[in-house]
C-alpha atoms as a PDB file:
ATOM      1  CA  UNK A   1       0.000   0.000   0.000  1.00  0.00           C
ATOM      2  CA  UNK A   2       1.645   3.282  -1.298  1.00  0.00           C
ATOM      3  CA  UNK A   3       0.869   6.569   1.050  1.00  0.00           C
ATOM      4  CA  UNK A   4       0.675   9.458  -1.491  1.00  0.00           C
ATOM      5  CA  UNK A   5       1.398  13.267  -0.432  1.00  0.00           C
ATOM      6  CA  UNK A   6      -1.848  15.322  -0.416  1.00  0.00           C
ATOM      7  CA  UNK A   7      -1.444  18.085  -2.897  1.00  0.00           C
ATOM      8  CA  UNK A   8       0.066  21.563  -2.516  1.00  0.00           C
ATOM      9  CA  UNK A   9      -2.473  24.093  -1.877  1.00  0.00           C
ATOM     10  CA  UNK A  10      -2.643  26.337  -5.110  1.00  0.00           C
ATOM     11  CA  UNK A  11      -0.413  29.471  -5.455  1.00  0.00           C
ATOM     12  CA  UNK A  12      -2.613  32.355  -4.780  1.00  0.00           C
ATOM     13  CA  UNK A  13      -2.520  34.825  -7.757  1.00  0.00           C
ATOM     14  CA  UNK A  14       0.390  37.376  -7.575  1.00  0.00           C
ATOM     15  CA  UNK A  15      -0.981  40.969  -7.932  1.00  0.00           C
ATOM     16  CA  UNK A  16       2.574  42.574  -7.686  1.00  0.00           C
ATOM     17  CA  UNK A  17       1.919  44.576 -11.503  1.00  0.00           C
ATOM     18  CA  UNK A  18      -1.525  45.615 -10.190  1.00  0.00           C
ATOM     19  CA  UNK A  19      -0.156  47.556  -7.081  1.00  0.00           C
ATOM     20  CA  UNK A  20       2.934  48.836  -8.289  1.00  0.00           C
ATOM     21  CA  UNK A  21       0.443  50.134 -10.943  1.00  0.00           C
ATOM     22  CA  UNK A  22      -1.566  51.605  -8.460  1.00  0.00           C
ATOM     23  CA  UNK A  23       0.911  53.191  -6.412  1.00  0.00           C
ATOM     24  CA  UNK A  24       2.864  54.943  -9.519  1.00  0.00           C
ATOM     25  CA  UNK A  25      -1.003  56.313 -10.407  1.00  0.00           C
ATOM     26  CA  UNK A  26      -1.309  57.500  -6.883  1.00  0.00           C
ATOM     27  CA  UNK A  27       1.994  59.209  -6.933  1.00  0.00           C
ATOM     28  CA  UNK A  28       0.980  60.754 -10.594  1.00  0.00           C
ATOM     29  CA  UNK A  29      -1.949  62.164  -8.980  1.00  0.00           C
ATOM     30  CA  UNK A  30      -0.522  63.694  -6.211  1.00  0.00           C
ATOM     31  CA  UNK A  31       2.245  65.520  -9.038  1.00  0.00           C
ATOM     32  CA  UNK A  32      -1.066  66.715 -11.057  1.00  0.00           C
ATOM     33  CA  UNK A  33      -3.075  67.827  -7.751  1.00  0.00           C
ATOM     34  CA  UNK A  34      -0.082  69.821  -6.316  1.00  0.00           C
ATOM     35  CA  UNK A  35       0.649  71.413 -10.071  1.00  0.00           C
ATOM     36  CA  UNK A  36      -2.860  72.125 -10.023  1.00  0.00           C
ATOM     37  CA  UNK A  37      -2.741  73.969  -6.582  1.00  0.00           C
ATOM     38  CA  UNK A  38       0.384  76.216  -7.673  1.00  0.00           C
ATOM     39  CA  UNK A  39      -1.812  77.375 -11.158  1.00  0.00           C
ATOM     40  CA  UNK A  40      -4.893  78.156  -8.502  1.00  0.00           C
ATOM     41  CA  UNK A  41      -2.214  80.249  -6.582  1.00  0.00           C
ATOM     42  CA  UNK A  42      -0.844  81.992  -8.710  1.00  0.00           C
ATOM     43  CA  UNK A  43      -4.498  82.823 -10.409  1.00  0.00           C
ATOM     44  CA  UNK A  44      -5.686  83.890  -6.569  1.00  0.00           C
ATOM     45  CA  UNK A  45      -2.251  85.974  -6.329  1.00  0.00           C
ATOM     46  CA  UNK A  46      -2.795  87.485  -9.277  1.00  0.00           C
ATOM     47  CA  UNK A  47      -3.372  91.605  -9.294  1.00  0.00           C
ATOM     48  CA  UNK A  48      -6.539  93.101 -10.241  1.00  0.00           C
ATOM     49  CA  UNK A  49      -8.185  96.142 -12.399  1.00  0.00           C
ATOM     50  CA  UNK A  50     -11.444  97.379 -12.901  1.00  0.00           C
ATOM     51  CA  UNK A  51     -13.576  96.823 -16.401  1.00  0.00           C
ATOM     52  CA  UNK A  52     -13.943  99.588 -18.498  1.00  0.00           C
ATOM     53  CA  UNK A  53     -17.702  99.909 -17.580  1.00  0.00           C
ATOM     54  CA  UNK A  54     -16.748  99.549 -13.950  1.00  0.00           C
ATOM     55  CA  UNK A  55     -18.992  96.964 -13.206  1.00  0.00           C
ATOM     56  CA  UNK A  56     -16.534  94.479 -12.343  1.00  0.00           C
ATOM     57  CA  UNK A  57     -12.972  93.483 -11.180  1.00  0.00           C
ATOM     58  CA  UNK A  58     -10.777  91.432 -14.164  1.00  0.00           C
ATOM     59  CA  UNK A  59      -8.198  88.892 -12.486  1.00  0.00           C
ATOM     60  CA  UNK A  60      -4.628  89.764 -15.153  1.00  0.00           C
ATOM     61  CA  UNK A  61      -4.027  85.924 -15.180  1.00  0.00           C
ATOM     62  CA  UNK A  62      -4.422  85.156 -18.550  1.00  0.00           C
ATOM     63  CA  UNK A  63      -3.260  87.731 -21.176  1.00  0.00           C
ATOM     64  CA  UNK A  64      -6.343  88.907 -23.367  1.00  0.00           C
ATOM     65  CA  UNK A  65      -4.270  88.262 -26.068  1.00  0.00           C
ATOM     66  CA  UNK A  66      -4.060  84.024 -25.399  1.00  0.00           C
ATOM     67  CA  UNK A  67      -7.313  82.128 -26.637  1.00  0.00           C
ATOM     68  CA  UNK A  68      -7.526  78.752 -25.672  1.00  0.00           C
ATOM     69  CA  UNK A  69      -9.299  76.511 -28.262  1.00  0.00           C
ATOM     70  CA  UNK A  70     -11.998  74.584 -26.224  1.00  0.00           C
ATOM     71  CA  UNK A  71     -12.959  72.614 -29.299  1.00  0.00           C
ATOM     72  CA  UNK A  72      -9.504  70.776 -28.916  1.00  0.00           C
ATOM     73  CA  UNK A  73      -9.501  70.835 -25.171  1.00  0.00           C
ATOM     74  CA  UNK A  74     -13.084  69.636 -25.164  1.00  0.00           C
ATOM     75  CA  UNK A  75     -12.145  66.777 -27.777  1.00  0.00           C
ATOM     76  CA  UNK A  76      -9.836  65.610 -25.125  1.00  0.00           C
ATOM     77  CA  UNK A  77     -11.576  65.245 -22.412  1.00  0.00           C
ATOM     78  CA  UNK A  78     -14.282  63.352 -24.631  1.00  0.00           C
ATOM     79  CA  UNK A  79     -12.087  60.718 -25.561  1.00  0.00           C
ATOM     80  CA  UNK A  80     -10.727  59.907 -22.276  1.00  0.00           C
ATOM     81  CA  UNK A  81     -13.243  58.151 -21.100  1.00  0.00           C
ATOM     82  CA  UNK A  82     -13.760  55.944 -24.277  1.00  0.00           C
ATOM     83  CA  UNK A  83      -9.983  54.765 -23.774  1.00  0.00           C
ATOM     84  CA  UNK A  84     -10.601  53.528 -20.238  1.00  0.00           C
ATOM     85  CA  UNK A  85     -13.836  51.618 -21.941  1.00  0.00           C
ATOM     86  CA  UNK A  86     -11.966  50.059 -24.049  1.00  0.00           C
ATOM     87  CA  UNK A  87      -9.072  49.408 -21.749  1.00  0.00           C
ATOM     88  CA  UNK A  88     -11.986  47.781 -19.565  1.00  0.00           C
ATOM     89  CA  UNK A  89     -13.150  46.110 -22.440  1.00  0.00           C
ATOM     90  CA  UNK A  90      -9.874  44.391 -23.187  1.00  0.00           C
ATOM     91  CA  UNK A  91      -9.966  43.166 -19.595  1.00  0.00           C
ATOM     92  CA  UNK A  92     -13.341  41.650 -19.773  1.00  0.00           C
ATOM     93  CA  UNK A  93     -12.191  39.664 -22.996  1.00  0.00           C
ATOM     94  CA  UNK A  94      -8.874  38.839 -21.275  1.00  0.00           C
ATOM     95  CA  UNK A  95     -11.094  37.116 -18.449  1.00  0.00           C
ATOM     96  CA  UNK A  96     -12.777  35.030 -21.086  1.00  0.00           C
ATOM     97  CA  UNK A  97      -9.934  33.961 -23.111  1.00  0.00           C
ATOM     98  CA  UNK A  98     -10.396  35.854 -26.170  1.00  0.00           C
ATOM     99  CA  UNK A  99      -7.585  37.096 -27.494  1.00  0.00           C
ATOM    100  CA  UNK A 100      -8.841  38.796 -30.834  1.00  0.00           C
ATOM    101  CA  UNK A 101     -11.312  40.946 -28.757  1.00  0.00           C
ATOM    102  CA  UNK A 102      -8.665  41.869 -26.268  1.00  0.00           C
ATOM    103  CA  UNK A 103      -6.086  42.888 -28.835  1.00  0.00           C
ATOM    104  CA  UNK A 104      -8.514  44.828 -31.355  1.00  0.00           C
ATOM    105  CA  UNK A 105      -9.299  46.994 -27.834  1.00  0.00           C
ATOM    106  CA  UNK A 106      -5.822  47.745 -26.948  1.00  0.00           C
ATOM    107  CA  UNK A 107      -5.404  48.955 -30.676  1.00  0.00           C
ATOM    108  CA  UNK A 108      -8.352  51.262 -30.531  1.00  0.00           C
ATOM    109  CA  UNK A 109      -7.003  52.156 -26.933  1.00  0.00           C
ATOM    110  CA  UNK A 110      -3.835  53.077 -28.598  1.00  0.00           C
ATOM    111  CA  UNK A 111      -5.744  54.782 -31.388  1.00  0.00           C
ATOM    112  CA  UNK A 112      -7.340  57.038 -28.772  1.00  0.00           C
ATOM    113  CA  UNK A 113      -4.281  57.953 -27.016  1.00  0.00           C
ATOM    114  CA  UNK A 114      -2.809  59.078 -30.355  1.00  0.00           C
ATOM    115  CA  UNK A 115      -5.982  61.214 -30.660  1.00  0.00           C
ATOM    116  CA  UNK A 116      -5.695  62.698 -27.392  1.00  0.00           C
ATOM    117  CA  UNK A 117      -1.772  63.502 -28.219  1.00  0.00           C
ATOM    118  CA  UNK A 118      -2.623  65.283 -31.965  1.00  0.00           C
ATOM    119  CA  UNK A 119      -5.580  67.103 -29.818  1.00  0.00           C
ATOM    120  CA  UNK A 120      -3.190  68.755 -27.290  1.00  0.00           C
ATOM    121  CA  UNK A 121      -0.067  69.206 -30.055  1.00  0.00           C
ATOM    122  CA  UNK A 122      -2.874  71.184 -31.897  1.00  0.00           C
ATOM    123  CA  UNK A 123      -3.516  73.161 -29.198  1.00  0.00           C
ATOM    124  CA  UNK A 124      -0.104  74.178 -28.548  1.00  0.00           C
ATOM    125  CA  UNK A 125       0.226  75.070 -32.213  1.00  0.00           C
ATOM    126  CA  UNK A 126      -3.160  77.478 -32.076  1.00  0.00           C
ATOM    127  CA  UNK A 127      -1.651  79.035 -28.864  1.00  0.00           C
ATOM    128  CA  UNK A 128       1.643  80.039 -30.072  1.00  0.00           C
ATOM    129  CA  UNK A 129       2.922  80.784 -26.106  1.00  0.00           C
ATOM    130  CA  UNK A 130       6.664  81.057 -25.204  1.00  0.00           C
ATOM    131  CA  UNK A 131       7.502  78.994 -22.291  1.00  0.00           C
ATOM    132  CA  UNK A 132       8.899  82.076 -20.348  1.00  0.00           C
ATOM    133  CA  UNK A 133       6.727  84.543 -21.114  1.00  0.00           C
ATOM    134  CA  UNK A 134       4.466  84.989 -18.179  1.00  0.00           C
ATOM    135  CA  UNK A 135       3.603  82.441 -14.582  1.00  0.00           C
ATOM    136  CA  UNK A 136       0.286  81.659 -16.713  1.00  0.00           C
ATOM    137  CA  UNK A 137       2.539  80.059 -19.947  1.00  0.00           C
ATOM    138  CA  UNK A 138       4.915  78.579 -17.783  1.00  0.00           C
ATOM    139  CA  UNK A 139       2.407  76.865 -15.419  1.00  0.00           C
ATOM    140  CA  UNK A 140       0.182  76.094 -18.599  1.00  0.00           C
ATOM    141  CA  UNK A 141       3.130  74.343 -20.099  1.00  0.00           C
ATOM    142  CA  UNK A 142       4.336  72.467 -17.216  1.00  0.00           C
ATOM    143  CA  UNK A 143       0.517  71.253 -16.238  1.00  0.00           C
ATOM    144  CA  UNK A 144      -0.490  70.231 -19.845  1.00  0.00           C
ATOM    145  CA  UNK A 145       2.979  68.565 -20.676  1.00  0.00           C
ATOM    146  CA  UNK A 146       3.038  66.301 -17.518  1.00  0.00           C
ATOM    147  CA  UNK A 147      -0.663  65.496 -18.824  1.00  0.00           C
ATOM    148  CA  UNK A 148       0.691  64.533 -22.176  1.00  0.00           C
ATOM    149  CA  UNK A 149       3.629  62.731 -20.539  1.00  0.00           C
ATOM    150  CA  UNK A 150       1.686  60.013 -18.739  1.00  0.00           C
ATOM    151  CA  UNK A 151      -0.753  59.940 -21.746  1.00  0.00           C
ATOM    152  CA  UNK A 152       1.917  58.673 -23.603  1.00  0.00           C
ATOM    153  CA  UNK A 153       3.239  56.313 -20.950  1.00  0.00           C
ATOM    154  CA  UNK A 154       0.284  55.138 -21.121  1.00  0.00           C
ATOM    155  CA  UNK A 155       0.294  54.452 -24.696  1.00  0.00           C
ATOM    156  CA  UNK A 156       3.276  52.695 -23.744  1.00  0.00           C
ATOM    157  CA  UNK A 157       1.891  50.405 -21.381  1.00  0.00           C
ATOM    158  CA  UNK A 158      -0.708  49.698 -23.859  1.00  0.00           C
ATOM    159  CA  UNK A 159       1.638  48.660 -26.892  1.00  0.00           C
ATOM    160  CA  UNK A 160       3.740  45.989 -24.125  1.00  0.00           C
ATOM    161  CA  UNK A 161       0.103  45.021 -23.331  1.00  0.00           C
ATOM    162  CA  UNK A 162      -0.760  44.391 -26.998  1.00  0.00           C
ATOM    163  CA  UNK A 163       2.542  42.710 -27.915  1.00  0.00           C
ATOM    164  CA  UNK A 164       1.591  40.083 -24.815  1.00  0.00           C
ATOM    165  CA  UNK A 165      -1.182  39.853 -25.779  1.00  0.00           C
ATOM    166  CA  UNK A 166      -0.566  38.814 -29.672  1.00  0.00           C
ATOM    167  CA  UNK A 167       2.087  36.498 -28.224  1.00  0.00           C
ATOM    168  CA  UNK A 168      -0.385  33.759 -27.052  1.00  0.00           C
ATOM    169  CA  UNK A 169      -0.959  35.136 -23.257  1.00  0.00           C
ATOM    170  CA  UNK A 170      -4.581  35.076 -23.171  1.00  0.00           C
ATOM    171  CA  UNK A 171      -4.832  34.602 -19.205  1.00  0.00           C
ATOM    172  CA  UNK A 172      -2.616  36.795 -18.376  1.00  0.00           C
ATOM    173  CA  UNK A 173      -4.862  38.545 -16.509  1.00  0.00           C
ATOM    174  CA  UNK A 174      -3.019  40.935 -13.977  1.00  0.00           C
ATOM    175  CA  UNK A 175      -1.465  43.213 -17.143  1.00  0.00           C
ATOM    176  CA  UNK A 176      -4.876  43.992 -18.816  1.00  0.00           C
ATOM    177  CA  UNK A 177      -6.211  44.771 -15.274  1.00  0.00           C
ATOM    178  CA  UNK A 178      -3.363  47.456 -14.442  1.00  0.00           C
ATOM    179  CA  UNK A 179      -3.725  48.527 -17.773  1.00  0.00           C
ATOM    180  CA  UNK A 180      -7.494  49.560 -17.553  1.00  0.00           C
ATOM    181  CA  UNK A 181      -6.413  50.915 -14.053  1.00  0.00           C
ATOM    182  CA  UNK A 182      -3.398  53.470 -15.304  1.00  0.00           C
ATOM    183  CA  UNK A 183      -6.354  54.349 -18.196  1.00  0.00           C
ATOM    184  CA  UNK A 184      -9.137  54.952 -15.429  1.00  0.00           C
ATOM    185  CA  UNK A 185      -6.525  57.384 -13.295  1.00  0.00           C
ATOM    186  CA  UNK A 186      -5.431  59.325 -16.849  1.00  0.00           C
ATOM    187  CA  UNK A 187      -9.361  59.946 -17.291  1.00  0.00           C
ATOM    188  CA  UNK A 188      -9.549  61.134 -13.561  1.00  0.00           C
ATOM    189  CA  UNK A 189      -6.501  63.002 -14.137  1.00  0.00           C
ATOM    190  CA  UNK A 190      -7.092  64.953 -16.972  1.00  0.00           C
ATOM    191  CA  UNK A 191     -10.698  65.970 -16.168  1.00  0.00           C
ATOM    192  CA  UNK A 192      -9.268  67.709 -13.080  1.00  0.00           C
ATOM    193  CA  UNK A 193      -6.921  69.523 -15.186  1.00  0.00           C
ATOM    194  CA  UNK A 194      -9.320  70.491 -18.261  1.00  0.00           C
ATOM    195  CA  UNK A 195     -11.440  71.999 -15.335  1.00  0.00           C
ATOM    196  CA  UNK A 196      -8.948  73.836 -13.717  1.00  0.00           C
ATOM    197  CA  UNK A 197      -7.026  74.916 -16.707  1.00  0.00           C
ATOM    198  CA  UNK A 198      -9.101  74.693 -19.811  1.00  0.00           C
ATOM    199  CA  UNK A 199     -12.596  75.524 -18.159  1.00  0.00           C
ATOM    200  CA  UNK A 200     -12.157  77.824 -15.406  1.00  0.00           C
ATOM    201  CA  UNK A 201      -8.937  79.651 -17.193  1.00  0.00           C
END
């Protein structure tokens, strides 16, 4: 009579990706929320004049001679939150094993990060600032291009998502998951800063 081992208790699912993810998102948002309580500071420190009617006081924050193009900035924040859909989308086909779903929504994922990139070059173009011209151009640089920075690591994650995801890992569910989670804090992210900076001015 042969006395067999019981069997090893299963490994429980490592989610190492998942919180790193969420810890660099955390420390993202806390670069984003301070930058975003240095513009309201400088806008609250800023002097002001009477209108010409005298009716009421003008903040000189923004030079009258900067318009912003809310068409573009408006695009943007649009699109965000299709890109975490889809990013949530190629999570919910990752769960089920089907890897042509999951890859044709990291694609369009991609595709909408390239979109929101083209939106905010355009805006830049339209603009026509100098970086040291003024606390509002500076700040407005310095917000908008950390915004575009994690955009496109984001992109970034994506593509190394997609090119897993072509290469046969179908379960691999812990990448798509911190992927839809860096795409979720971007769309959190940015509508803070298109209200701060694009909306309220």
């Amino acid at each position: 009579m042969s006395l067999a081992l019981p069997a090893a208790p299963q490994q429980s699912s490592r989610r190492q990706l998942l919180v790193s993810t969420a810890l660099v998102a955390a420390g993202a948002a806390m670069l984003i929320a301070g930058m975003l309580a240095m513009w309201m500071k400088f806008r609250a420190g800023s002097p002001t004049r009477e209108s010409s009617d005298g009716l009421r006081i003008i903040k000189d924050w923004m030079p009258e001679s900067i318009t912003i193009p809310e068409v573009a900035a408006n695009t943007m924040f649009a699109t965000f939150p299709f890109a975490a859909l889809m990013a949530q989308w190629a999570v919910y086909s990752a769960k089920r094993r089907d890897g042509g779903h999951r890859s044709l929504a990291l694609v369009i994922t991609f595709g909408l990060g390239i979109a929101i990139v083209n939106a905010q070059i355009a805006i830049y173009l339209q603009m026509e600032l100098g970086l040291a011209e003024g606390a509002f151009q500076t700040l407005f640089y310095a917000i908008t291009g950390t915004m575009m920075f994690l955009v496109i690591t984001g992109m970034a994650f994506t593509a190394v998502t997609f090119f897993r995801s072509i290469g046969g890992r179908d379960d691999d569910q812990q990448v798509v998951s911190a992927h839809a989670l860096y795409w979720y804090f971007l769309t959190a992210a940015f509508t803070a800063v298109w209200f701060f900076v694009y909306v309220q001015k």
